[in-house]
Protein backbone atom coordinates (compact mmCIF):
# COMPACT_ATOMS: atom_id res chain seq x y z
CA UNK A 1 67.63 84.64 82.35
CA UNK A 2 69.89 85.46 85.24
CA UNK A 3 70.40 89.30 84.40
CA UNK A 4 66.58 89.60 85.08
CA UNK A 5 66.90 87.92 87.94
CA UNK A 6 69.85 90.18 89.92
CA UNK A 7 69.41 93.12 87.47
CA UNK A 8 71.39 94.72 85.10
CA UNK A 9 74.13 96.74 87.65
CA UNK A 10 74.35 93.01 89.28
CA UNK A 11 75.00 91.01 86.00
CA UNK A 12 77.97 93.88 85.16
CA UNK A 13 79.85 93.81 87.95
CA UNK A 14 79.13 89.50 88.10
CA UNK A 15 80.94 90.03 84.16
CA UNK A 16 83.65 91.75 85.39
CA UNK A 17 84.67 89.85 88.33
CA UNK A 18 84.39 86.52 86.23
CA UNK A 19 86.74 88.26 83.51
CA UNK A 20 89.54 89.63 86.06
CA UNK A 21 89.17 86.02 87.64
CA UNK A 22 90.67 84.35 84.56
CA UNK A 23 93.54 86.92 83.96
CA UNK A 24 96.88 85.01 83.30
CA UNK A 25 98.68 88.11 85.39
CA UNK A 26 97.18 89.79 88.52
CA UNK A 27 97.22 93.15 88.12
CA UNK A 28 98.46 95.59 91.05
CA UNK A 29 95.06 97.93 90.45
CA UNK A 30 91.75 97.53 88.49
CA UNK A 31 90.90 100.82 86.73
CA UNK A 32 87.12 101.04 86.47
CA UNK A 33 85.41 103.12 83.62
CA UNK A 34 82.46 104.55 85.71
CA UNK A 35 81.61 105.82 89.23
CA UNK A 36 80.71 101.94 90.69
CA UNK A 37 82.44 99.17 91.28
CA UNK A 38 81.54 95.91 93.54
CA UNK A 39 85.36 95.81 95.28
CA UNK A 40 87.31 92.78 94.03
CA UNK A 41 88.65 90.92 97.08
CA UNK A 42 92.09 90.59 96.08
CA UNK A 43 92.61 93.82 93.77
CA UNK A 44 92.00 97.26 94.93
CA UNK A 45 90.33 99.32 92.15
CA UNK A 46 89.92 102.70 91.39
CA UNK A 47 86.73 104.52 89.64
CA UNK A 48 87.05 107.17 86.83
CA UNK A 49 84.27 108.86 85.75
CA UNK A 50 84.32 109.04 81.24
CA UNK A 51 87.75 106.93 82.19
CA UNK A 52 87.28 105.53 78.41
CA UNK A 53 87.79 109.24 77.06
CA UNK A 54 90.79 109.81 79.53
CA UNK A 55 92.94 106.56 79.32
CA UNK A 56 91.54 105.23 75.54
């Protein structure tokens, strides 16, 4: 399988980029739940650490 090929912190940041790829509207910033984030070429992003307990 791929994710045991380019590991597990690979295969997330592979998920997200292929989800914010088919989003009808661009957003202006991607708010990441965590502390990583492989940057997004078009879309600056910004990290928050337990961002699911802030923003849920």
């Amino acid at each position: 399988a791929e994710i045991d090929q380019i590991n597990i912190l690979q295969a997330s940041y592979k998920a997200m980029h292929l989800a914010i790829a088919q989003l009808n509207t661009q957003p202006d910033l991607l708010l990441i739940d965590g502390n990583r984030f492989k940057p997004y070429p078009t879309i600056p992003h910004q990290c928050i650490i337990k961002g699911d307990g802030k923003f849920a």
